[in-house]
N, C-alpha and C. Protein backbone atom coordinates (compact mmCIF):
# COMPACT_ATOMS: atom_id res chain seq x y z
N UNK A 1 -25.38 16.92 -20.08
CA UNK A 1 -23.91 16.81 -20.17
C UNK A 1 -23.54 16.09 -21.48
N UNK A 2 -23.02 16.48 -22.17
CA UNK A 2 -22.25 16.32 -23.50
C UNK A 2 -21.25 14.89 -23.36
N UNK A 3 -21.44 14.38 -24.54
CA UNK A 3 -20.47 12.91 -24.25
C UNK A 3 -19.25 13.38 -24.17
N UNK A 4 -18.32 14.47 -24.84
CA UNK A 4 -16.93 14.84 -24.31
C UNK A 4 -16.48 15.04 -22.91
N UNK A 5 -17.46 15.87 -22.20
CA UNK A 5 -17.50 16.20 -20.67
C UNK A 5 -17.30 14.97 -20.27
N UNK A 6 -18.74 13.99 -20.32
CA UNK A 6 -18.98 12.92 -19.63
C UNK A 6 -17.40 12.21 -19.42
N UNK A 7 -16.96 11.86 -20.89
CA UNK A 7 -15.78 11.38 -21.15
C UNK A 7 -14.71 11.71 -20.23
N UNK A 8 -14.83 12.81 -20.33
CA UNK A 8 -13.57 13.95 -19.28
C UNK A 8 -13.14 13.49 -18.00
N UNK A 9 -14.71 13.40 -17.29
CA UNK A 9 -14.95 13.21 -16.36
C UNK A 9 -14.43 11.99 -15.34
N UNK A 10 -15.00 11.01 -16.27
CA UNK A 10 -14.70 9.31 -16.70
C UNK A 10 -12.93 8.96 -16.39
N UNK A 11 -12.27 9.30 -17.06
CA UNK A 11 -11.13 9.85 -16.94
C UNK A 11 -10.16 10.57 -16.09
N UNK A 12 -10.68 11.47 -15.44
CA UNK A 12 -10.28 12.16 -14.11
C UNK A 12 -10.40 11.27 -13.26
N UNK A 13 -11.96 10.35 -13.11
CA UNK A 13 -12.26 9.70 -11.67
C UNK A 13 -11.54 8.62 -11.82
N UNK A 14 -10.80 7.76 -12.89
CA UNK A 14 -10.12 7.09 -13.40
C UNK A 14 -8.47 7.19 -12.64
N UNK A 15 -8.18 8.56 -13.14
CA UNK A 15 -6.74 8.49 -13.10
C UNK A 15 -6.69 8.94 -11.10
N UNK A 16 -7.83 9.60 -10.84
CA UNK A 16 -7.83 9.72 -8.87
C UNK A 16 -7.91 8.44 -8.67
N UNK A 17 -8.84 7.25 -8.88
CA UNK A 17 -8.15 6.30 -8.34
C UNK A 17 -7.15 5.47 -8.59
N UNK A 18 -6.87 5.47 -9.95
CA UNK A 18 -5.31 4.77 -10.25
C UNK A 18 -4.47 5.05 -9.24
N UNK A 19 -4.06 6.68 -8.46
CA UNK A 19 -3.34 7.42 -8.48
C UNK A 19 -3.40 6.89 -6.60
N UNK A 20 -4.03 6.55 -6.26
CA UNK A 20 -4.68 6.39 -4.64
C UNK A 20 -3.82 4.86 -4.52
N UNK A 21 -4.14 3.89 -5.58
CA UNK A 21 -3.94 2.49 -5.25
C UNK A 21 -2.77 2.99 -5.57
N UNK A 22 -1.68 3.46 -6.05
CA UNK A 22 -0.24 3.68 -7.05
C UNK A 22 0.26 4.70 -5.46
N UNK A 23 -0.36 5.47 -5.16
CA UNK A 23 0.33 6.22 -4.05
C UNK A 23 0.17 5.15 -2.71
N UNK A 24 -0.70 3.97 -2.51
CA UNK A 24 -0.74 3.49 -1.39
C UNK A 24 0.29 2.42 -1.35
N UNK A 25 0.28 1.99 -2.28
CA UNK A 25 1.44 0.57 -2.87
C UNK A 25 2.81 1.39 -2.77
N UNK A 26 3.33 2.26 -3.38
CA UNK A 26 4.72 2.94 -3.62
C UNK A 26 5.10 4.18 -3.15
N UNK A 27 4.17 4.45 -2.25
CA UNK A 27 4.79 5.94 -1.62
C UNK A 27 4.30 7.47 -2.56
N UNK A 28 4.58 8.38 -1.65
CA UNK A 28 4.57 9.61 -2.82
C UNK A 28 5.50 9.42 -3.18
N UNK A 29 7.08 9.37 -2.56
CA UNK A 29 7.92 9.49 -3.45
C UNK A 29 8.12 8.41 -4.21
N UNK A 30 7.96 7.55 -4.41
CA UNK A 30 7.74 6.03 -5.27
C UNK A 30 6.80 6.24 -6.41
N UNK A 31 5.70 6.82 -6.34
CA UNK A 31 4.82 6.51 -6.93
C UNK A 31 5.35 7.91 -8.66
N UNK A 32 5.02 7.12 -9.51
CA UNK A 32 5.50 7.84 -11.02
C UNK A 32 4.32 8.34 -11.42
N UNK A 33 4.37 9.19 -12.59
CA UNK A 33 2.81 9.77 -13.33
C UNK A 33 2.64 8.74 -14.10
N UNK A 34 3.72 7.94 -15.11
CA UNK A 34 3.67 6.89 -15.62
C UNK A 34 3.00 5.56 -15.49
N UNK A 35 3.33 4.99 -14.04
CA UNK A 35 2.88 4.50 -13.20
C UNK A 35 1.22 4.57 -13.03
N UNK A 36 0.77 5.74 -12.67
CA UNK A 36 -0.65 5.67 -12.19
C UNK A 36 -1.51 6.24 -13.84
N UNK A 37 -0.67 6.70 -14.17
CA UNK A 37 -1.20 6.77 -16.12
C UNK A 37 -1.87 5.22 -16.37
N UNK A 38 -0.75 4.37 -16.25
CA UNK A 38 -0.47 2.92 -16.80
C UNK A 38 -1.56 1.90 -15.84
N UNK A 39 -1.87 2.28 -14.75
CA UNK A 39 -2.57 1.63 -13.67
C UNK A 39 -4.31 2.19 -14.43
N UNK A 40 -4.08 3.25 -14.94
CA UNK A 40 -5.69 4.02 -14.68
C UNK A 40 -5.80 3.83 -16.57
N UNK A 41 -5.14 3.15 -17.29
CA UNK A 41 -5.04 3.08 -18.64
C UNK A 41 -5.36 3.82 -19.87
N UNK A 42 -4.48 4.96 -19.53
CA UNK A 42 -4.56 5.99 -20.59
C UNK A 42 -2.72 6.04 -20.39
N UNK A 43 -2.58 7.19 -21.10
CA UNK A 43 -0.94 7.50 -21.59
C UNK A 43 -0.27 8.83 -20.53
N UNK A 44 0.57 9.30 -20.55
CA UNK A 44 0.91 10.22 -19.55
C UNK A 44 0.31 11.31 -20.07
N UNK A 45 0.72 11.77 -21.50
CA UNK A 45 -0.13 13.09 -22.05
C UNK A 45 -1.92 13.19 -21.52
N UNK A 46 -2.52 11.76 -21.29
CA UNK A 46 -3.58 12.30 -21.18
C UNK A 46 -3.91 12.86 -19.21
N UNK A 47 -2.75 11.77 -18.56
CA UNK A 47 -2.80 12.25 -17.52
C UNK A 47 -2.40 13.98 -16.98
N UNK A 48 -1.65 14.39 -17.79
CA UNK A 48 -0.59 16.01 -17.55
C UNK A 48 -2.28 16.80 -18.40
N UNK A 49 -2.80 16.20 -18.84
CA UNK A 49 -4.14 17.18 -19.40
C UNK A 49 -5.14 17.27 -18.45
N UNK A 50 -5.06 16.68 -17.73
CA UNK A 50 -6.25 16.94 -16.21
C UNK A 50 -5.29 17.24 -14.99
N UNK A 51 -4.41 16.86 -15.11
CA UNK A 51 -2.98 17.44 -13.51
C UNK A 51 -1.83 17.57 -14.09
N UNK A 52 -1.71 18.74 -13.58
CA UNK A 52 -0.20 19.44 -14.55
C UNK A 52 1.26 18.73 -13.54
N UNK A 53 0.79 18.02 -12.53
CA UNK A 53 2.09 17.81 -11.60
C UNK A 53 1.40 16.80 -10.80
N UNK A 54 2.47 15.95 -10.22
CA UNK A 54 1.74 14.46 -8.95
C UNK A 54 1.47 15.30 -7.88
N UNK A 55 1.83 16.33 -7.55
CA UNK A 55 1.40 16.73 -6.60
C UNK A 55 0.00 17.29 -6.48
N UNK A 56 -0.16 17.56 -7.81
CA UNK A 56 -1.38 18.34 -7.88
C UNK A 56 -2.48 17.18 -7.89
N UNK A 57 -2.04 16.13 -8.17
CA UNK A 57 -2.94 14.87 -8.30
C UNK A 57 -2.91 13.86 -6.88
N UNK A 58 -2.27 14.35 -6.33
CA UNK A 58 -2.52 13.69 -4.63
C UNK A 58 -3.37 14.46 -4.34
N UNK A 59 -3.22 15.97 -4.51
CA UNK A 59 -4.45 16.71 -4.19
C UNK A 59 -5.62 16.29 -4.39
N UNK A 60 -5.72 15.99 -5.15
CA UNK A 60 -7.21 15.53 -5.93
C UNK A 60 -7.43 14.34 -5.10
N UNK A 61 -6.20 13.24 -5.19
CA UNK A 61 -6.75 11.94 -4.42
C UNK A 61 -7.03 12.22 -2.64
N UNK A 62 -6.58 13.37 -2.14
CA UNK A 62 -6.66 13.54 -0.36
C UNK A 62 -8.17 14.43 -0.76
N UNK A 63 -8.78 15.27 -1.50
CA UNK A 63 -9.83 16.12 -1.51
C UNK A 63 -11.17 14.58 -1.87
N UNK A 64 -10.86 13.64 -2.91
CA UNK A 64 -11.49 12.65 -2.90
C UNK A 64 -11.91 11.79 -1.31
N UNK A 65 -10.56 11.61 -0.50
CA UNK A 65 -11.03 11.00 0.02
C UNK A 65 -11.58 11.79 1.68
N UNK A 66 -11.62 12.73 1.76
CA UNK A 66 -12.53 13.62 2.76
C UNK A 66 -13.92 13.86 1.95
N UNK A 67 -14.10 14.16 0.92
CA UNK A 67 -14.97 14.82 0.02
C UNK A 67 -16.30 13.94 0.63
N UNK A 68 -16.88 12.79 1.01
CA UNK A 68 -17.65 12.21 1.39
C UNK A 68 -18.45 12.80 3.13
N UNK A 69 -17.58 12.47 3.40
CA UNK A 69 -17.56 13.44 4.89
C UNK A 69 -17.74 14.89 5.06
N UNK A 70 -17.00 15.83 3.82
CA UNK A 70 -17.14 16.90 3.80
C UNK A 70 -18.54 17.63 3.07
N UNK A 71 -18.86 16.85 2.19
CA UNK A 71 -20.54 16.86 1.95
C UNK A 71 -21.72 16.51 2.69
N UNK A 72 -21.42 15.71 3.77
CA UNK A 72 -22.15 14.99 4.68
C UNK A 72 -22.38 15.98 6.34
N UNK A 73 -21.51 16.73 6.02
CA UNK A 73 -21.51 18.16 7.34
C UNK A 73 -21.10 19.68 6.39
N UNK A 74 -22.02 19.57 5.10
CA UNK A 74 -21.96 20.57 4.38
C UNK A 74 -22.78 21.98 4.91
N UNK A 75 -24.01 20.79 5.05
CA UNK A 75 -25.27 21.52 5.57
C UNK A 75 -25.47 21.88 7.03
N UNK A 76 -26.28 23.10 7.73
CA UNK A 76 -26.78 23.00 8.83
C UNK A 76 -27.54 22.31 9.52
N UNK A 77 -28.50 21.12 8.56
CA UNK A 77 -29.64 20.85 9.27
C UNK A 77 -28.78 19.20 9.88
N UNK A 78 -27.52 19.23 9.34
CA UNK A 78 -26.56 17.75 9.94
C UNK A 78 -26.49 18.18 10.84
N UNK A 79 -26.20 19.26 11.75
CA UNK A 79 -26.13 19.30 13.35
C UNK A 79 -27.33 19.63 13.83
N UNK A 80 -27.11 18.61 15.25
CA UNK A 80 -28.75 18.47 16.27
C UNK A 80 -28.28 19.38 17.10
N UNK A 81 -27.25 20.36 17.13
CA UNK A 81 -26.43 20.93 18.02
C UNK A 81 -26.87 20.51 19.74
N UNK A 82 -27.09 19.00 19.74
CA UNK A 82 -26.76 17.98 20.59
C UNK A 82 -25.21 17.69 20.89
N UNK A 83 -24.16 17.95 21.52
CA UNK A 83 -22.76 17.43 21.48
C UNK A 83 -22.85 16.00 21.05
N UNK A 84 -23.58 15.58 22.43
CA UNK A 84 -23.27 13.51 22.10
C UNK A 84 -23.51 13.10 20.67
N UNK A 85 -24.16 13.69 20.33
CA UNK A 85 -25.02 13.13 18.59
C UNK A 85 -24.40 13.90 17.87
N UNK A 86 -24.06 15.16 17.82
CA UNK A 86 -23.47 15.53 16.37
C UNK A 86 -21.75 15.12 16.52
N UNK A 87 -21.19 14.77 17.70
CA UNK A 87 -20.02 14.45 18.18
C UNK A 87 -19.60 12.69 17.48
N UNK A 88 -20.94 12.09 17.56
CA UNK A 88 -20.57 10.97 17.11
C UNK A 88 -20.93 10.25 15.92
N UNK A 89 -21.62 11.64 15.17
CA UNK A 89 -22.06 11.32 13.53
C UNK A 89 -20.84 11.35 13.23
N UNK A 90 -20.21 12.71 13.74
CA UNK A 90 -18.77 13.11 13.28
C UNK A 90 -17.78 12.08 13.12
N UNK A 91 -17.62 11.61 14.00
CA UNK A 91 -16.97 10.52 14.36
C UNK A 91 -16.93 8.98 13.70
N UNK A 92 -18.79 8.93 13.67
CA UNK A 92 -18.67 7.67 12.12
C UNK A 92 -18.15 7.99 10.91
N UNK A 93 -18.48 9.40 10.77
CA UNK A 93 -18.37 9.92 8.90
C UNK A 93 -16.89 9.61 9.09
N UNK A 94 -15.96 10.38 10.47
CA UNK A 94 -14.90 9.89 10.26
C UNK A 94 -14.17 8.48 10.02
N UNK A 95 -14.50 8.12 10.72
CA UNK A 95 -14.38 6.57 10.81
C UNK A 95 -14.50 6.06 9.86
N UNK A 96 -15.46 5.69 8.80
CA UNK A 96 -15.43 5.66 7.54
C UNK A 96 -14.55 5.70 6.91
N UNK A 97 -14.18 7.04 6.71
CA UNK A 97 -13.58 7.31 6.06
C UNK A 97 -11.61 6.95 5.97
N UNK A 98 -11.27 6.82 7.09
CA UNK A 98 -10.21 6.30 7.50
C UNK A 98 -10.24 4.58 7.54
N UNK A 99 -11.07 4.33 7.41
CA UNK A 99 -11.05 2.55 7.45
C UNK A 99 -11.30 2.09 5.50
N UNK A 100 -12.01 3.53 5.01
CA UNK A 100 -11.89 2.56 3.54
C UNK A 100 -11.00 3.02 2.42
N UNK A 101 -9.89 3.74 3.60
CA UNK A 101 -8.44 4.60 2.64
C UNK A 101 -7.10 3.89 4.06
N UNK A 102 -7.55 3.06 4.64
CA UNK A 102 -5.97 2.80 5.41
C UNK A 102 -5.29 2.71 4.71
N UNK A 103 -5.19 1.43 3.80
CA UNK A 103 -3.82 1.90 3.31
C UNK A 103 -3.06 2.83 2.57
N UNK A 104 -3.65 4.24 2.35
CA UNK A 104 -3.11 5.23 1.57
C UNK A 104 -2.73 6.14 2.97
N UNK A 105 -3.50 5.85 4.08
CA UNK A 105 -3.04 6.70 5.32
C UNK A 105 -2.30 6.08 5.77
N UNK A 106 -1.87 4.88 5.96
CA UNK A 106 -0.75 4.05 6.47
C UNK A 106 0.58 4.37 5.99
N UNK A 107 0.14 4.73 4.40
CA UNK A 107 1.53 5.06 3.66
C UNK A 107 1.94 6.66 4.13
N UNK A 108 1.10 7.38 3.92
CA UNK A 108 1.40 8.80 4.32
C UNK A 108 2.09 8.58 6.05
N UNK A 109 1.55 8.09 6.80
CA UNK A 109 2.26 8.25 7.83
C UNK A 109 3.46 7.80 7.87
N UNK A 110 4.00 6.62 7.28
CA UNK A 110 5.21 5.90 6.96
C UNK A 110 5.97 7.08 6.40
N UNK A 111 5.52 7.68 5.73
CA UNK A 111 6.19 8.66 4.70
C UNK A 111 6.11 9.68 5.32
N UNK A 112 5.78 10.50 6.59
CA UNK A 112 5.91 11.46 6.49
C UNK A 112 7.00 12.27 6.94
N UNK A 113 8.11 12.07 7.04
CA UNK A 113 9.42 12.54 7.31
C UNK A 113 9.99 12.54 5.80
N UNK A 114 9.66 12.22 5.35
CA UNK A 114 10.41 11.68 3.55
C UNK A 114 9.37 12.77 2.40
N UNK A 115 8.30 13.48 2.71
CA UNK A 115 7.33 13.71 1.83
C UNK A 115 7.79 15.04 1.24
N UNK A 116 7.51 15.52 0.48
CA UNK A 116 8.29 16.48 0.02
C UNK A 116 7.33 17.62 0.42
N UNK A 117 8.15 19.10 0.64
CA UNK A 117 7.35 20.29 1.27
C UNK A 117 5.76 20.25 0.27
N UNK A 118 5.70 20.42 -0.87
CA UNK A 118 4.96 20.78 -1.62
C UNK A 118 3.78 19.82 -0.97
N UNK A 119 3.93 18.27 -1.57
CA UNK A 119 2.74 17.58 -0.96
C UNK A 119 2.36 17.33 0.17
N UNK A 120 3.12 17.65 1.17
CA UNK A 120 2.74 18.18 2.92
C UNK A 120 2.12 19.17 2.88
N UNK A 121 1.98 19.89 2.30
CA UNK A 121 1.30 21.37 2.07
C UNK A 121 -0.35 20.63 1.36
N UNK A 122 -0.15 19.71 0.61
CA UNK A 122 -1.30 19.69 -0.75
C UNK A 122 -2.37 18.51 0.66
N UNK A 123 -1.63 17.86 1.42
CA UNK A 123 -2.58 17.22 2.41
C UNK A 123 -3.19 17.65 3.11
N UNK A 124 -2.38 18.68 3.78
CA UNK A 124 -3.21 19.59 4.86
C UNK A 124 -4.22 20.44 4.55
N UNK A 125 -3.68 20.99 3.53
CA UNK A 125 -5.24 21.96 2.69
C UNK A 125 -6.42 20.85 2.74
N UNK A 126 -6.12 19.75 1.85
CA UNK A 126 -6.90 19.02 1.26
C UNK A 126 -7.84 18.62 2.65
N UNK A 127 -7.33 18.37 3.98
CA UNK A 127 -7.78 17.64 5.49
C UNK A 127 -8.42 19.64 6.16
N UNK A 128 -8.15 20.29 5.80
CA UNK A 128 -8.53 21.45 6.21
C UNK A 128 -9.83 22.12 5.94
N UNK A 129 -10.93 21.68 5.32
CA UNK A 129 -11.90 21.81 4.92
C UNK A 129 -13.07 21.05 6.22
N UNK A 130 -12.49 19.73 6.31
CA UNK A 130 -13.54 18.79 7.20
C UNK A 130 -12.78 19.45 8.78
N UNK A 131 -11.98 19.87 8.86
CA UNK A 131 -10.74 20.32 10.50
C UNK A 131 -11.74 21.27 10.69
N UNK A 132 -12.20 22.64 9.82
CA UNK A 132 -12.49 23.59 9.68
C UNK A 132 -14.06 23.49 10.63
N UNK A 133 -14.85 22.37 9.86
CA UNK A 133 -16.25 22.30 10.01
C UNK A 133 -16.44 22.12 11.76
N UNK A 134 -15.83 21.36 11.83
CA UNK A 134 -15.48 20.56 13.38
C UNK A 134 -15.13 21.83 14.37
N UNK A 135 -14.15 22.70 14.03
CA UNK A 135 -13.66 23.68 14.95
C UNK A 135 -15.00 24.89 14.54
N UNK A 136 -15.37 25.23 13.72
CA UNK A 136 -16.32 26.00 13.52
C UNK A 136 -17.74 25.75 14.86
N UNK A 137 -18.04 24.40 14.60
CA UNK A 137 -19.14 24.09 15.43
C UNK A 137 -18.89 23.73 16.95
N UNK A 138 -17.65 23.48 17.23
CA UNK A 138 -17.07 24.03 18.97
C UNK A 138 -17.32 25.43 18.89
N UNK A 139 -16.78 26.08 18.36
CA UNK A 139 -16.66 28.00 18.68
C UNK A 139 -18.06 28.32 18.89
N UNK A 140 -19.23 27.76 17.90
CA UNK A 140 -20.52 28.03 17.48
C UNK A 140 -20.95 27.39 19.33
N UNK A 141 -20.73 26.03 19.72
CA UNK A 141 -21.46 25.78 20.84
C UNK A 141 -20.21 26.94 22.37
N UNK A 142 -19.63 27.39 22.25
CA UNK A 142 -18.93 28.34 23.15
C UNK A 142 -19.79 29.18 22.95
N UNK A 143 -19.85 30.16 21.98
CA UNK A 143 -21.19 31.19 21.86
C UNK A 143 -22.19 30.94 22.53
N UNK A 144 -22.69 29.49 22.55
CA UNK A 144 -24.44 29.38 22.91
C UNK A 144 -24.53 29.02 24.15
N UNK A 145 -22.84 28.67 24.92
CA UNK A 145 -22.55 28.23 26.45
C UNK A 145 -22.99 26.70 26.24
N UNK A 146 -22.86 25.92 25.45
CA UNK A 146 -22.82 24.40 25.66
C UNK A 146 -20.75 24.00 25.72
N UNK A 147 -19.72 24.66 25.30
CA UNK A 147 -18.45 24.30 25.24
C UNK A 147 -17.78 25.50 26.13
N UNK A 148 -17.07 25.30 26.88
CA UNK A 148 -16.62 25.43 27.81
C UNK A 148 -15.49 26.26 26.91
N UNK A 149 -15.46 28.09 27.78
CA UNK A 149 -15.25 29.32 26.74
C UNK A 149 -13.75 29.06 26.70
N UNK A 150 -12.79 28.16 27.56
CA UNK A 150 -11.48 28.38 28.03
C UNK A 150 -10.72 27.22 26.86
N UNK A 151 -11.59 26.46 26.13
CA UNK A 151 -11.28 25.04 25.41
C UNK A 151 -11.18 25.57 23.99
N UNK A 152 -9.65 25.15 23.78
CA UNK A 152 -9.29 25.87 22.49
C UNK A 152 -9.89 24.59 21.05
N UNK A 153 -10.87 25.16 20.44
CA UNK A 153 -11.16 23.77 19.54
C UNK A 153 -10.08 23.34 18.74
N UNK A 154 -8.74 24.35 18.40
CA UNK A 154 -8.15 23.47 17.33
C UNK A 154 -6.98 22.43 17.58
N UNK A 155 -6.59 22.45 19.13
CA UNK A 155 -6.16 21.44 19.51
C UNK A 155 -6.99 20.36 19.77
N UNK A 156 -7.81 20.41 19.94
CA UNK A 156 -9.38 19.59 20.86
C UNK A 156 -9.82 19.05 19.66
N UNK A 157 -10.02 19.33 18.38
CA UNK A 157 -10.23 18.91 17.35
C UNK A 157 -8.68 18.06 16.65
N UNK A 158 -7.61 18.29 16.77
CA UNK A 158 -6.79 17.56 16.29
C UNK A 158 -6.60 16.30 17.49
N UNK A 159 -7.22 16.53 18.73
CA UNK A 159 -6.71 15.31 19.82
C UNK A 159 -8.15 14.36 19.38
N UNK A 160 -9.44 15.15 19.13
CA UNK A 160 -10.58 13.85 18.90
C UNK A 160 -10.10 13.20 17.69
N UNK A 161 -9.84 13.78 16.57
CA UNK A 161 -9.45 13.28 15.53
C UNK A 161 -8.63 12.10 15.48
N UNK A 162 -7.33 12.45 16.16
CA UNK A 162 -6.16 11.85 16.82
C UNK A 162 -6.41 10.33 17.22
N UNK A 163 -7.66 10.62 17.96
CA UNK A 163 -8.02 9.20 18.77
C UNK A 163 -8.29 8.58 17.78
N UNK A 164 -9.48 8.66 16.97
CA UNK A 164 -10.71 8.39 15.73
C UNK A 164 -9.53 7.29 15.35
N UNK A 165 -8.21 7.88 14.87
CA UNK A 165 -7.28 7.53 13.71
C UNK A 165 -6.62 6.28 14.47
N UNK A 166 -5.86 6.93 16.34
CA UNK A 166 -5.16 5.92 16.94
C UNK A 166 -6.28 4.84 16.75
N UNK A 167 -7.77 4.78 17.30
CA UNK A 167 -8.45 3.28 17.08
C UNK A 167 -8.57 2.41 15.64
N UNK A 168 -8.59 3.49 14.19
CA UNK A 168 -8.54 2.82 13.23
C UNK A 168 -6.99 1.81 12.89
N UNK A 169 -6.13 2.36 13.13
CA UNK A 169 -4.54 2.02 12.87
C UNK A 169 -4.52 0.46 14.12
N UNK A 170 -4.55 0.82 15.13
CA UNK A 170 -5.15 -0.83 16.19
C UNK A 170 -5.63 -1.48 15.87
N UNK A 171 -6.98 -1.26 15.78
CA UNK A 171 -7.88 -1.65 14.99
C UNK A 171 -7.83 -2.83 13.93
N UNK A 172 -7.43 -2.40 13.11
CA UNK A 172 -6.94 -2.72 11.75
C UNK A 172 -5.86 -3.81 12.06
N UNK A 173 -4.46 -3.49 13.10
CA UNK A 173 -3.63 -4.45 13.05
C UNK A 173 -3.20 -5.32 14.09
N UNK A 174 -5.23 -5.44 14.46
CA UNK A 174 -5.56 -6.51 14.94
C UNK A 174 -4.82 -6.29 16.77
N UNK A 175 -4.85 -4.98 16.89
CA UNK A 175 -4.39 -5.07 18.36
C UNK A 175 -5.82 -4.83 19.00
N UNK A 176 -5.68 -4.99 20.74
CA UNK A 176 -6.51 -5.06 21.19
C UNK A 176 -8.06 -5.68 20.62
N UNK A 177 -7.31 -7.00 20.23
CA UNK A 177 -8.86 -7.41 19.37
C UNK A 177 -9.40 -8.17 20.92
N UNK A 178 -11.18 -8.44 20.04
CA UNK A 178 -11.37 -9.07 21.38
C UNK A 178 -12.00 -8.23 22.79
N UNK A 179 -11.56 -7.25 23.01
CA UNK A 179 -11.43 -6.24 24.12
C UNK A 179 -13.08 -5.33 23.93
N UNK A 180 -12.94 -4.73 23.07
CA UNK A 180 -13.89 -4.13 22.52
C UNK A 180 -13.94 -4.19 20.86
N UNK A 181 -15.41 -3.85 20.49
CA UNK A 181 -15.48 -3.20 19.16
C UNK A 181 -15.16 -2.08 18.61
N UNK A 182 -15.62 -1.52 17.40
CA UNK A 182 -15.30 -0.57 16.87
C UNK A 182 -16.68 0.53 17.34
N UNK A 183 -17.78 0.57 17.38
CA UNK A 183 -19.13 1.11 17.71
C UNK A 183 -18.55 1.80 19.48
N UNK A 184 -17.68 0.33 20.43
CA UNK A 184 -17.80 0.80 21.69
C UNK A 184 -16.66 1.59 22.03
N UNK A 185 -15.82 1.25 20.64
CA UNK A 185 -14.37 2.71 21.10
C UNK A 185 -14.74 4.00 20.92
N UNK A 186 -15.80 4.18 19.35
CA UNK A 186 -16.33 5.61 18.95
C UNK A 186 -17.14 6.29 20.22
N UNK A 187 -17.99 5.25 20.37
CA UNK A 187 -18.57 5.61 21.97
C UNK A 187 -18.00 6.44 22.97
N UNK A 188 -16.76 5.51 23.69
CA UNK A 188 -16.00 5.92 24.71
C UNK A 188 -15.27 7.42 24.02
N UNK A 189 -14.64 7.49 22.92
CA UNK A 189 -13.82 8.45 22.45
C UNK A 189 -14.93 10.00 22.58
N UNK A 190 -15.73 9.51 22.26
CA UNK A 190 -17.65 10.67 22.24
C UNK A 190 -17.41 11.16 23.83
N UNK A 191 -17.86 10.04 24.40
CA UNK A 191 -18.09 10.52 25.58
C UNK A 191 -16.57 11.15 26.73
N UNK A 192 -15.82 10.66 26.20
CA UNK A 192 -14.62 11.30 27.12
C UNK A 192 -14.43 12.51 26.48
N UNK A 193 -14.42 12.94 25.43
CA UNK A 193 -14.14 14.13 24.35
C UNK A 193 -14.90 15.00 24.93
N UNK A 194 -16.64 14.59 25.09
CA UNK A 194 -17.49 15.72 25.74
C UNK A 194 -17.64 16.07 26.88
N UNK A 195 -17.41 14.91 27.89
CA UNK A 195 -17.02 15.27 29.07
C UNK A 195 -15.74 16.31 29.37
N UNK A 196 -14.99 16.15 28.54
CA UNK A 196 -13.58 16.74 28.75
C UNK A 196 -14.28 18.25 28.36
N UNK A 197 -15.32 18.99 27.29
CA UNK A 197 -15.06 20.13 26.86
C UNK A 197 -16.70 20.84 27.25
N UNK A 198 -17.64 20.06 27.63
CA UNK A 198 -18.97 20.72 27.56
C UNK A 198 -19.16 21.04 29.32
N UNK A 199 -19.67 22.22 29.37
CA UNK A 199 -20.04 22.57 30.39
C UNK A 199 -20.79 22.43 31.13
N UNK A 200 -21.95 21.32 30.90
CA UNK A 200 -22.98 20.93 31.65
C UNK A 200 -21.99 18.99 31.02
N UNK A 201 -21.94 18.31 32.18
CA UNK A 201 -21.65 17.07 32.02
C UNK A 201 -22.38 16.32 31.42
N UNK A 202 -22.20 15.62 30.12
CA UNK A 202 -23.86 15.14 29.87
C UNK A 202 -23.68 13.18 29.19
């Protein structure tokens, strides 16, 4: 790789996270190109030379922050096509991942009545890649008779998810402290999820 690339590069990963801390602090609609230019320390021209629009650069910062998770269940040999175990890798990768971006998901949810069509559109794509993997490998265990043929995965996948997120957001603001951990909610959320959809109780 050529020192210009390298440079390039340097720069992009630069202005995605300027653009993450600048969107978590001030909103999408708050947040300026100026702003996360000035945070990630280059000028706006150099920012409009790697993202032609903020929207196009939330993109980048929501594809950043699945992108870990979404490499991590890229491959086939990540599922034991075990439910309990590939149910609750899932579930850490998620977890993860929502505990070391709260506050950029805290803001999006605050914001999401206020967000403009375009970047409601640029999140969901961006969350539609890792949604995808998850509902893929329900349909895959319906085929093989481990998921129960009547259980629609893409609600079933937005309600496990759902939970993952309700325990991080608690979690975090310190409710139900004390009660349980974080290891024994992923647990319970695993096991009620599979009980609820696999056909042999396990």
């Amino acid at each position: 790789m050529n020192k210009a690339i390298r440079s390039s590069l340097l720069t992009r990963k630069r202005l995605i996270e300027a653009a993450s801390q600048v969107f978590a602090i001030l909103g999408v609609q708050g947040a300026t190109t100026r702003e996360i230019a000035r945070v990630a320390g280059v000028n706006e021209v150099t920012l409009f030379r790697h993202f032609t629009s903020k929207e196009q650069l939330l993109g980048a910062v929501i594809e950043n922050v699945f992108a870990l998770q979404i490499e991590a269940l890229a491959h086939p040999q990540a599922w034991t096509q075990d439910l309990k175990i590939d149910l609750k890798q899932y579930a850490q990768l998620y977890n993860t991942m929502l505990e070391a971006h709260e506050d950029l998901i805290r803001t999006f949810i605050g914001e999401a009545k206020r967000h403009p069509e375009a970047a409601r559109q640029v999140i969901e794509e961006a969350a539609k890649p890792l949604r995808e993997k998850l509902v893929a490998y329900l349909q895959s265990g319906q085929r093989r008779g481990m998921v129960k043929a009547d259980v629609d995965p893409f609600p079933a996948v937005d309600m496990f998810t759902g939970m993952l997120l309700a325990g991080m957001l608690c979690r975090t603001a310190k409710f139900n402290q004390g009660n349980y951990n974080c290891e024994e909610y992923i647990e319970t959320c695993v096991d009620i999820f599979v009980r609820g959809i696999s056909i042999t109780t396990l």
